[in-house]
PDB file of N, CA and C in Angstrom:
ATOM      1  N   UNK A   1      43.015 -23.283  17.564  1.00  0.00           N
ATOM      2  CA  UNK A   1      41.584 -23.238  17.702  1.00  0.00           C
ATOM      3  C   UNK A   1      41.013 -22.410  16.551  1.00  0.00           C
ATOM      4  N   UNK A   2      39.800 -22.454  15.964  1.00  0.00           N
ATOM      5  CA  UNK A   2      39.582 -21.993  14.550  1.00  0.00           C
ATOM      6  C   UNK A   2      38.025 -21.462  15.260  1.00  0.00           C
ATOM      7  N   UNK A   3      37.693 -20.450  14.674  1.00  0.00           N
ATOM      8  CA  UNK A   3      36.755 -19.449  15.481  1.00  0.00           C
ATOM      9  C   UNK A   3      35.824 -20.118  15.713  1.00  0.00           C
ATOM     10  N   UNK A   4      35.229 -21.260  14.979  1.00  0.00           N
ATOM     11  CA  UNK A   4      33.926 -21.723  15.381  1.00  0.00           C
ATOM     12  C   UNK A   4      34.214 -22.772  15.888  1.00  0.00           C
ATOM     13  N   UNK A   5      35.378 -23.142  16.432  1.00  0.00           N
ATOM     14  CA  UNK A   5      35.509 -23.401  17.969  1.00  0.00           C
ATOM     15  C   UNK A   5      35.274 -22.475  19.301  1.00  0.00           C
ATOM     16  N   UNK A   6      35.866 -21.450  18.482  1.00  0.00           N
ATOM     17  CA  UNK A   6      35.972 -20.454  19.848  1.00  0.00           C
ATOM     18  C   UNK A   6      34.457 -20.078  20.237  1.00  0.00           C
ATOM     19  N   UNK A   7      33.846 -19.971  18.848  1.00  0.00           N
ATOM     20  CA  UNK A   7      32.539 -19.062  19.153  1.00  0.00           C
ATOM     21  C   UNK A   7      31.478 -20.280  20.263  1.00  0.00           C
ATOM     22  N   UNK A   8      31.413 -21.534  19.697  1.00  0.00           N
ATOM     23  CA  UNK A   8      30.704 -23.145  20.074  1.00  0.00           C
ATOM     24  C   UNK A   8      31.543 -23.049  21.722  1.00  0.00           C
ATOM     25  N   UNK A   9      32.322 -22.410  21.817  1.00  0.00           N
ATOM     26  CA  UNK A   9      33.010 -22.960  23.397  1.00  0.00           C
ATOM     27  C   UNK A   9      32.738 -21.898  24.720  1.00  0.00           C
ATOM     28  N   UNK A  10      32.703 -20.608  23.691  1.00  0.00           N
ATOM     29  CA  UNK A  10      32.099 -19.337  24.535  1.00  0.00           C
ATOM     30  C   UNK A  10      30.745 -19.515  25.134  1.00  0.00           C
ATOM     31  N   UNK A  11      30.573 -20.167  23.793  1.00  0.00           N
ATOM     32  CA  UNK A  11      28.662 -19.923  23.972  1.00  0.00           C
ATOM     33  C   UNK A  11      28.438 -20.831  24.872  1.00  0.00           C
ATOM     34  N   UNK A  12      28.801 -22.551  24.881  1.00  0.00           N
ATOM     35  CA  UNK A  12      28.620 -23.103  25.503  1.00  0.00           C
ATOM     36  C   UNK A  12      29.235 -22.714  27.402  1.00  0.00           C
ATOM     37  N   UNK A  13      29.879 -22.232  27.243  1.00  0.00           N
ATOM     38  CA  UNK A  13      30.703 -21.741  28.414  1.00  0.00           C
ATOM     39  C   UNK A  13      29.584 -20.701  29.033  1.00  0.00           C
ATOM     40  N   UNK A  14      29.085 -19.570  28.295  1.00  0.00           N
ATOM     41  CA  UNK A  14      28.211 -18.594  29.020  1.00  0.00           C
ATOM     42  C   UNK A  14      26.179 -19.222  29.047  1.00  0.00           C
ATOM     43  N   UNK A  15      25.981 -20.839  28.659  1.00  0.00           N
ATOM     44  CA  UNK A  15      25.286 -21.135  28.849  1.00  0.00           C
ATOM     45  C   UNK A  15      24.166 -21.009  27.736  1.00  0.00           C
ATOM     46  N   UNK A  16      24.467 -20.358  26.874  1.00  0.00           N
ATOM     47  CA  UNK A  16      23.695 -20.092  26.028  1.00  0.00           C
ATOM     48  C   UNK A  16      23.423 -21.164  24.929  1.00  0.00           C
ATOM     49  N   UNK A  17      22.015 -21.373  23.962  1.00  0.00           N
ATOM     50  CA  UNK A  17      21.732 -22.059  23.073  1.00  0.00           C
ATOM     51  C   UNK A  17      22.009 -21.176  21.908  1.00  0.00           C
ATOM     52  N   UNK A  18      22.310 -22.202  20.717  1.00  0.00           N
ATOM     53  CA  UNK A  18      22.181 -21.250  19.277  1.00  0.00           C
ATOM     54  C   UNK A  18      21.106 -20.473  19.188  1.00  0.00           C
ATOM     55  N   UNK A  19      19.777 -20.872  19.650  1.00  0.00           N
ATOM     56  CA  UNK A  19      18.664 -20.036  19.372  1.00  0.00           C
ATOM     57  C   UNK A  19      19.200 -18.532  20.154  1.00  0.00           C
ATOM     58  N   UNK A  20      19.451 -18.973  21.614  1.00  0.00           N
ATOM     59  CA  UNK A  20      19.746 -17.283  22.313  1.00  0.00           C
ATOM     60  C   UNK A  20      20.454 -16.395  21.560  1.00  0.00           C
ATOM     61  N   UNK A  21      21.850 -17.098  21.239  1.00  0.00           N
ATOM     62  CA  UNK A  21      22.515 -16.625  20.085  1.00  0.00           C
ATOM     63  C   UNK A  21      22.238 -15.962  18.794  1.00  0.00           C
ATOM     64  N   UNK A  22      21.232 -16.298  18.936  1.00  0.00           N
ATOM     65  CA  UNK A  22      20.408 -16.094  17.073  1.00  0.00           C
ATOM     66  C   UNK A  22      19.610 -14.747  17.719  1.00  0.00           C
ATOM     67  N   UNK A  23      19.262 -14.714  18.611  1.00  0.00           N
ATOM     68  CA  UNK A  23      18.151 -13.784  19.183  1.00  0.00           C
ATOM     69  C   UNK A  23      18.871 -12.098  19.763  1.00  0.00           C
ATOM     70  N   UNK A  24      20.057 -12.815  20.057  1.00  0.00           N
ATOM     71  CA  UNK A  24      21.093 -11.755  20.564  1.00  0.00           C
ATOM     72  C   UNK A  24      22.055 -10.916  19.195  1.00  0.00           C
ATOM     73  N   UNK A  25      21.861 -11.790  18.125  1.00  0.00           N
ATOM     74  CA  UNK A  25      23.136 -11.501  17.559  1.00  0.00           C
ATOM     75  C   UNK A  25      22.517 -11.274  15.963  1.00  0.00           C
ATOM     76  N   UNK A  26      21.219 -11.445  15.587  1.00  0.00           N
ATOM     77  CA  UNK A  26      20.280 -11.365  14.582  1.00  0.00           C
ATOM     78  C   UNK A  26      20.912 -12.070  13.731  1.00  0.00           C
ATOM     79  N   UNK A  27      21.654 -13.042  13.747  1.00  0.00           N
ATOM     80  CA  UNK A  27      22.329 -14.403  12.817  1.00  0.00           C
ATOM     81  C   UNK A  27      21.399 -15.293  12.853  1.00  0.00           C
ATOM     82  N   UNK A  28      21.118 -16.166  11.916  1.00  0.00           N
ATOM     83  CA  UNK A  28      20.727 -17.404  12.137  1.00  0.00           C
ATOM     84  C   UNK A  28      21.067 -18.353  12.684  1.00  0.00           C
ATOM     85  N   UNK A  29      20.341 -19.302  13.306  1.00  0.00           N
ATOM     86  CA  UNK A  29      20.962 -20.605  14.100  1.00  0.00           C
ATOM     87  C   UNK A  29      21.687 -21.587  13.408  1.00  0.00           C
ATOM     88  N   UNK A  30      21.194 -21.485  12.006  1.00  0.00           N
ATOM     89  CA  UNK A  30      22.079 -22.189  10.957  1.00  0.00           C
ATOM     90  C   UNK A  30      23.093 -21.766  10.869  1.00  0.00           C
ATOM     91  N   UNK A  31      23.426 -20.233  10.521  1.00  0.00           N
ATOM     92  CA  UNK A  31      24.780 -19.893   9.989  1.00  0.00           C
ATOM     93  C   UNK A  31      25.528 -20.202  11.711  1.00  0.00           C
ATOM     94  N   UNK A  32      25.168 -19.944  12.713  1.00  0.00           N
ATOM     95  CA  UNK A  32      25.740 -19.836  13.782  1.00  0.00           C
ATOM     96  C   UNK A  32      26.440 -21.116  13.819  1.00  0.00           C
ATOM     97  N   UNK A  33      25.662 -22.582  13.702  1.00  0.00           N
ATOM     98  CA  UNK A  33      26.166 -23.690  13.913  1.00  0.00           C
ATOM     99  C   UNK A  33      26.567 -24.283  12.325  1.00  0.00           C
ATOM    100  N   UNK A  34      27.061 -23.981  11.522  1.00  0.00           N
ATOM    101  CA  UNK A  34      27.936 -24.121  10.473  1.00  0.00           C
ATOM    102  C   UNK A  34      28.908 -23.674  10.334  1.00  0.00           C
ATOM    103  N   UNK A  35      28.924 -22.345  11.390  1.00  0.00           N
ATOM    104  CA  UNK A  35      30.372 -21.935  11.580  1.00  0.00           C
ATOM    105  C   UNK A  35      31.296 -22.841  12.819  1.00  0.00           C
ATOM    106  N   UNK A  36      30.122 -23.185  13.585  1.00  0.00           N
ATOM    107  CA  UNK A  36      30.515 -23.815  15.023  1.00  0.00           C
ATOM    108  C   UNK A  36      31.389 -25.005  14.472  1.00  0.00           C
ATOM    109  N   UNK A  37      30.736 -25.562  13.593  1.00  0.00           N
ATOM    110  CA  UNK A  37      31.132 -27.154  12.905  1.00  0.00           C
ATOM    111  C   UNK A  37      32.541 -27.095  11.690  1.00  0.00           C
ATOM    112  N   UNK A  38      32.425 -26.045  11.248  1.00  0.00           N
ATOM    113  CA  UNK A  38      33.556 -25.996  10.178  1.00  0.00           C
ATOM    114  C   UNK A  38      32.515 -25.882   8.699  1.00  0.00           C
ATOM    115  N   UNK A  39      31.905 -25.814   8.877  1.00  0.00           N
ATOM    116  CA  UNK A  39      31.069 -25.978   6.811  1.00  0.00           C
ATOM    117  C   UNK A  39      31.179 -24.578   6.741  1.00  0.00           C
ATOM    118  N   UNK A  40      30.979 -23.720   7.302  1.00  0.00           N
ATOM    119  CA  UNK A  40      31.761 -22.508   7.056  1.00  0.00           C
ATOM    120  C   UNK A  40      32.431 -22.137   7.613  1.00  0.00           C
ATOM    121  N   UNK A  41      33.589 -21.121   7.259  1.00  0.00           N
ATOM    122  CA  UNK A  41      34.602 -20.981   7.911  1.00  0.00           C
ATOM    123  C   UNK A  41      34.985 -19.177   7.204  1.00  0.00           C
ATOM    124  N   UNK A  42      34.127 -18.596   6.399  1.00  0.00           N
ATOM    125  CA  UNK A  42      34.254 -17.219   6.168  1.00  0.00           C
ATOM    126  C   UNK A  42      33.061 -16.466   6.502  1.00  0.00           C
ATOM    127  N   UNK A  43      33.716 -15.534   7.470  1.00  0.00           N
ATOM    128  CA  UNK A  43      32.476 -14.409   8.027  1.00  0.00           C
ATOM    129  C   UNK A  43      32.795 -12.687   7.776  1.00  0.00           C
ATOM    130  N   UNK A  44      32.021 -12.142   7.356  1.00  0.00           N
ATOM    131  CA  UNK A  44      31.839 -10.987   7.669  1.00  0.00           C
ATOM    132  C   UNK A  44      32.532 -10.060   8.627  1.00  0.00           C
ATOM    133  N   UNK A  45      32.584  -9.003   8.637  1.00  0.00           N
ATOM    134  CA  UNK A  45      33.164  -8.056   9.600  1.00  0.00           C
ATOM    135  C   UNK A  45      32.123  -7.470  10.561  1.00  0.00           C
ATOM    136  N   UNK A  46      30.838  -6.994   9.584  1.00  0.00           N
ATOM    137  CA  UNK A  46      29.655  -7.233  10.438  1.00  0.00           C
ATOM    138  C   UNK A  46      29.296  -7.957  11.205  1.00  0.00           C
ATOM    139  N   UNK A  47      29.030  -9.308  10.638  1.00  0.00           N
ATOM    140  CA  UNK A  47      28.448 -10.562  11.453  1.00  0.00           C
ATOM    141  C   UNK A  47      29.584 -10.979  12.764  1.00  0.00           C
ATOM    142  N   UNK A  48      30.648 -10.754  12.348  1.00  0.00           N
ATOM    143  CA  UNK A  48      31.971 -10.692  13.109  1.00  0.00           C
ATOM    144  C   UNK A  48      31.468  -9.879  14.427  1.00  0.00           C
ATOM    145  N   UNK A  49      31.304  -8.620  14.187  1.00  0.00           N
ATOM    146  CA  UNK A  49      31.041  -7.834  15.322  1.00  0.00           C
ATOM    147  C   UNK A  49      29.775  -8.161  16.077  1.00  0.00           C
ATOM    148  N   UNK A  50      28.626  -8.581  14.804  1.00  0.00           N
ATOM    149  CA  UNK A  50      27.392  -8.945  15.568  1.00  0.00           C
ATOM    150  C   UNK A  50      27.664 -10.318  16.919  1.00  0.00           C
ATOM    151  N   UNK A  51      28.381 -11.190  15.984  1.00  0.00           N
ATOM    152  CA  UNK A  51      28.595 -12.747  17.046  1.00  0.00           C
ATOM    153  C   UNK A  51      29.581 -12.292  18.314  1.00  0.00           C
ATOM    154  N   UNK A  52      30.527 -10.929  17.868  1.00  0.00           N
ATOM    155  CA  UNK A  52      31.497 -10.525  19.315  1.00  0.00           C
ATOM    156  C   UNK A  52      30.548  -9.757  20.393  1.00  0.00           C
ATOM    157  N   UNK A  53      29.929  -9.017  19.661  1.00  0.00           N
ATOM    158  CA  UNK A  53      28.896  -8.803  20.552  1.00  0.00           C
ATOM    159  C   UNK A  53      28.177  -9.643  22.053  1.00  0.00           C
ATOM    160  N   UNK A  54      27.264 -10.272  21.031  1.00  0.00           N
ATOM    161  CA  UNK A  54      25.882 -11.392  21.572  1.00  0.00           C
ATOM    162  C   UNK A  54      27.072 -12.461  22.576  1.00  0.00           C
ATOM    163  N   UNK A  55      28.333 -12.225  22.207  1.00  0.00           N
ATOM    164  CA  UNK A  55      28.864 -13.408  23.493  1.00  0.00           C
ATOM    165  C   UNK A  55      30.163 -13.012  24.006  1.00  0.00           C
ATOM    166  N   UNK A  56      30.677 -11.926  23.583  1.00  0.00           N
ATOM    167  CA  UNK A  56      30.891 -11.263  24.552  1.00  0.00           C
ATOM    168  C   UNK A  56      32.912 -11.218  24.188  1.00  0.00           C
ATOM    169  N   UNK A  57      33.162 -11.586  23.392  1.00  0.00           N
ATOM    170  CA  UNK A  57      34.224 -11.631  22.269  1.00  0.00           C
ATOM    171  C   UNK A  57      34.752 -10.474  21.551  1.00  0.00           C
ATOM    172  N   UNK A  58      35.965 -10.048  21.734  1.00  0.00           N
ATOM    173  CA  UNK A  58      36.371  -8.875  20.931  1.00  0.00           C
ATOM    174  C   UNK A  58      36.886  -9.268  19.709  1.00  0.00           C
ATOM    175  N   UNK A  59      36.876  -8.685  18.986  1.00  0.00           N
ATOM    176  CA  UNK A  59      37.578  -9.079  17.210  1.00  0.00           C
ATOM    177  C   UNK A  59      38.461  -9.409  17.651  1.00  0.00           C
ATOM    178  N   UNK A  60      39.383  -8.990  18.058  1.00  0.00           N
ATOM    179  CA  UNK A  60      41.052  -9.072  18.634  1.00  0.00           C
ATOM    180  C   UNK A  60      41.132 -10.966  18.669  1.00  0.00           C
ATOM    181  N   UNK A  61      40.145 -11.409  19.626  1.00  0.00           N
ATOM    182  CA  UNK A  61      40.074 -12.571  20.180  1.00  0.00           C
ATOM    183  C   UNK A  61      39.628 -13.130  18.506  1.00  0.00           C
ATOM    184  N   UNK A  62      38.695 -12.851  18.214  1.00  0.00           N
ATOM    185  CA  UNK A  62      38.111 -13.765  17.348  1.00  0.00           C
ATOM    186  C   UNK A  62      39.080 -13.533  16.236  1.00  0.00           C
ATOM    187  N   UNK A  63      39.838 -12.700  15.477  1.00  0.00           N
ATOM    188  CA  UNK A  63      40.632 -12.395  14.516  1.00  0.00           C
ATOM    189  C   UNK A  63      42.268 -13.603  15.024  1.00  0.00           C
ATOM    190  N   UNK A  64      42.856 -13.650  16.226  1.00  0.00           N
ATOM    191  CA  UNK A  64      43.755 -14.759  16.573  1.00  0.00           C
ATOM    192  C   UNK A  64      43.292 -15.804  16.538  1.00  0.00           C
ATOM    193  N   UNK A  65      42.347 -16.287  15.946  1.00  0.00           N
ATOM    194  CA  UNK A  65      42.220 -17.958  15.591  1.00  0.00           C
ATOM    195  C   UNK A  65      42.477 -18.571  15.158  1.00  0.00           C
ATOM    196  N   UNK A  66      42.888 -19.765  14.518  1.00  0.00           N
ATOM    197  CA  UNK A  66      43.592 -20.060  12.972  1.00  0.00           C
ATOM    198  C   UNK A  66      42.051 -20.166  12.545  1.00  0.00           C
ATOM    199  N   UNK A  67      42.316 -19.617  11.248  1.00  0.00           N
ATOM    200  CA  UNK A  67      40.633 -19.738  10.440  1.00  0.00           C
ATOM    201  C   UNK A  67      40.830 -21.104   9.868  1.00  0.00           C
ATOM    202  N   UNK A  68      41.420 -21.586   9.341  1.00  0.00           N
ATOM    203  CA  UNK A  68      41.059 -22.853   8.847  1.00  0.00           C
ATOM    204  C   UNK A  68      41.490 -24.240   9.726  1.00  0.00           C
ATOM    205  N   UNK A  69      42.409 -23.901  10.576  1.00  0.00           N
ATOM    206  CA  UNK A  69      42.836 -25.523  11.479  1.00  0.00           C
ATOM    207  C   UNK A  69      41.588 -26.339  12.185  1.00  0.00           C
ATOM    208  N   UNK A  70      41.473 -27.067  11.035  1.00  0.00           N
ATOM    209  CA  UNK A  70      40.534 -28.342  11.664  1.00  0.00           C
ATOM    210  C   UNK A  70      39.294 -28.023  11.413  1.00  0.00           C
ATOM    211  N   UNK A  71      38.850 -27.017   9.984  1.00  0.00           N
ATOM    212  CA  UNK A  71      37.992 -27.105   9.732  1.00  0.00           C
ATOM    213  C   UNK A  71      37.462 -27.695   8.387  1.00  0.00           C
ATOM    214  N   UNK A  72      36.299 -27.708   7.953  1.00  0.00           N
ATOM    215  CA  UNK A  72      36.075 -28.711   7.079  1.00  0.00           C
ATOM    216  C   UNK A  72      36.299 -28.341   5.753  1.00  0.00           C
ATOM    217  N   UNK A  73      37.089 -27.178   5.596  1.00  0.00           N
ATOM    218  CA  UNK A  73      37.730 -26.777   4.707  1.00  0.00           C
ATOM    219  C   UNK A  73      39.477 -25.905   4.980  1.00  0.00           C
ATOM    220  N   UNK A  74      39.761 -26.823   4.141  1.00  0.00           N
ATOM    221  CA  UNK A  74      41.420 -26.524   4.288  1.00  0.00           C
ATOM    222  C   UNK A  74      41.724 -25.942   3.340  1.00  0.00           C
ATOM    223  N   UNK A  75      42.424 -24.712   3.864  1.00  0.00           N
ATOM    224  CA  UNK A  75      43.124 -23.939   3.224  1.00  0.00           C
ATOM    225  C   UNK A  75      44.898 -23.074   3.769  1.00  0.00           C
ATOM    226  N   UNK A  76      45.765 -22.980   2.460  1.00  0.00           N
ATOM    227  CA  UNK A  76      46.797 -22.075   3.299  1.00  0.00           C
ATOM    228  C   UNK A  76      47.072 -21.009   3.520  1.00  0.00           C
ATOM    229  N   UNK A  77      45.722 -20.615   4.135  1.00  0.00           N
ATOM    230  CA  UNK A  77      46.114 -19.031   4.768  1.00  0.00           C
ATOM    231  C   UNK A  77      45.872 -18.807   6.214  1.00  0.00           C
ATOM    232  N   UNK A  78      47.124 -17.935   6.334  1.00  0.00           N
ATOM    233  CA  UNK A  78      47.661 -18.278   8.215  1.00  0.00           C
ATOM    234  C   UNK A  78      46.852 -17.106   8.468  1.00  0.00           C
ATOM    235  N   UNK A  79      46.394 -16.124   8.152  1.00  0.00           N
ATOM    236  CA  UNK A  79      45.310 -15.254   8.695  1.00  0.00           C
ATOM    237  C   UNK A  79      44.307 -14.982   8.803  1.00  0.00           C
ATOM    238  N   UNK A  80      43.503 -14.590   9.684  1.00  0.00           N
ATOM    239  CA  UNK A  80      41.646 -14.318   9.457  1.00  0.00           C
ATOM    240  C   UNK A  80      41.663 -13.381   8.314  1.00  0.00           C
ATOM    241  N   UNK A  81      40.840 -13.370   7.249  1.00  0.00           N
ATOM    242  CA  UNK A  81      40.253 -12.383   6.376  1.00  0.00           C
ATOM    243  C   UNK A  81      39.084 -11.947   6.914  1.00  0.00           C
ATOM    244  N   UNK A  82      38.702 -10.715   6.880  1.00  0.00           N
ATOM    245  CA  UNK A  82      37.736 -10.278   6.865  1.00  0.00           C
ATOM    246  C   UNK A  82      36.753  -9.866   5.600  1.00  0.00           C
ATOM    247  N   UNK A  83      35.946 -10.371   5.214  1.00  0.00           N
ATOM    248  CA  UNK A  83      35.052  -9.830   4.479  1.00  0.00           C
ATOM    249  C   UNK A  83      34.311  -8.106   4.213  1.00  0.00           C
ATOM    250  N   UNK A  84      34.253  -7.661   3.342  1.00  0.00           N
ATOM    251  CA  UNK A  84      33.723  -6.227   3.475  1.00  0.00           C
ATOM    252  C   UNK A  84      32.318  -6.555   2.503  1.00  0.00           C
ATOM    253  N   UNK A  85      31.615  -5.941   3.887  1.00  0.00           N
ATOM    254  CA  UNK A  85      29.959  -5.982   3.334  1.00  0.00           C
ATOM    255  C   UNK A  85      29.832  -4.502   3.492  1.00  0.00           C
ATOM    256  N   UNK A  86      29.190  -3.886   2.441  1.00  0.00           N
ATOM    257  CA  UNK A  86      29.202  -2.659   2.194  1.00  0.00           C
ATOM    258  C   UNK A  86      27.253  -2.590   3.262  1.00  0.00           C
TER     259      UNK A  86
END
């Protein structure tokens, strides 16, 4: 499962729309559902914590995902990277 599965399955699971999401988590509804879909597939450590937040997800969870399986960009790396936003 590749996080923006996980994140699209939570959300949908706790009922929520991208907009709530966006409102909870100060992300955009765009970036939210480009990650959901695969067009992106690299996030932040921030935004990371912001989206574990708003739905209720620990890094732990979201960091065991495969980041790239089955998304719309393939790549071979078997681990989540995290980004550093200063």
């Amino acid at each position: 499962m590749t996080l923006g599965q996980l994140i699209c399955l939570t959300r949908e699971a706790i009922g929520l729309t991208l907009r709530d999401v966006e409102r909870l988590s100060g992300l955009s509804n765009a970036f939210i559902g480009q990650l959901e879909t695969g067009w992106v597939d690299d996030i932040s450590l921030r935004n990371a914590v912001k989206l574990g937040k708003a739905l209720g997800l620990s890094l732990e969870q979201m960091a065991a995902t495969n980041p790239r399986k089955g998304s719309r960009r393939e790549s071979g790396k078997a681990k989540r990277r995290w980004r550093h936003v200063p």
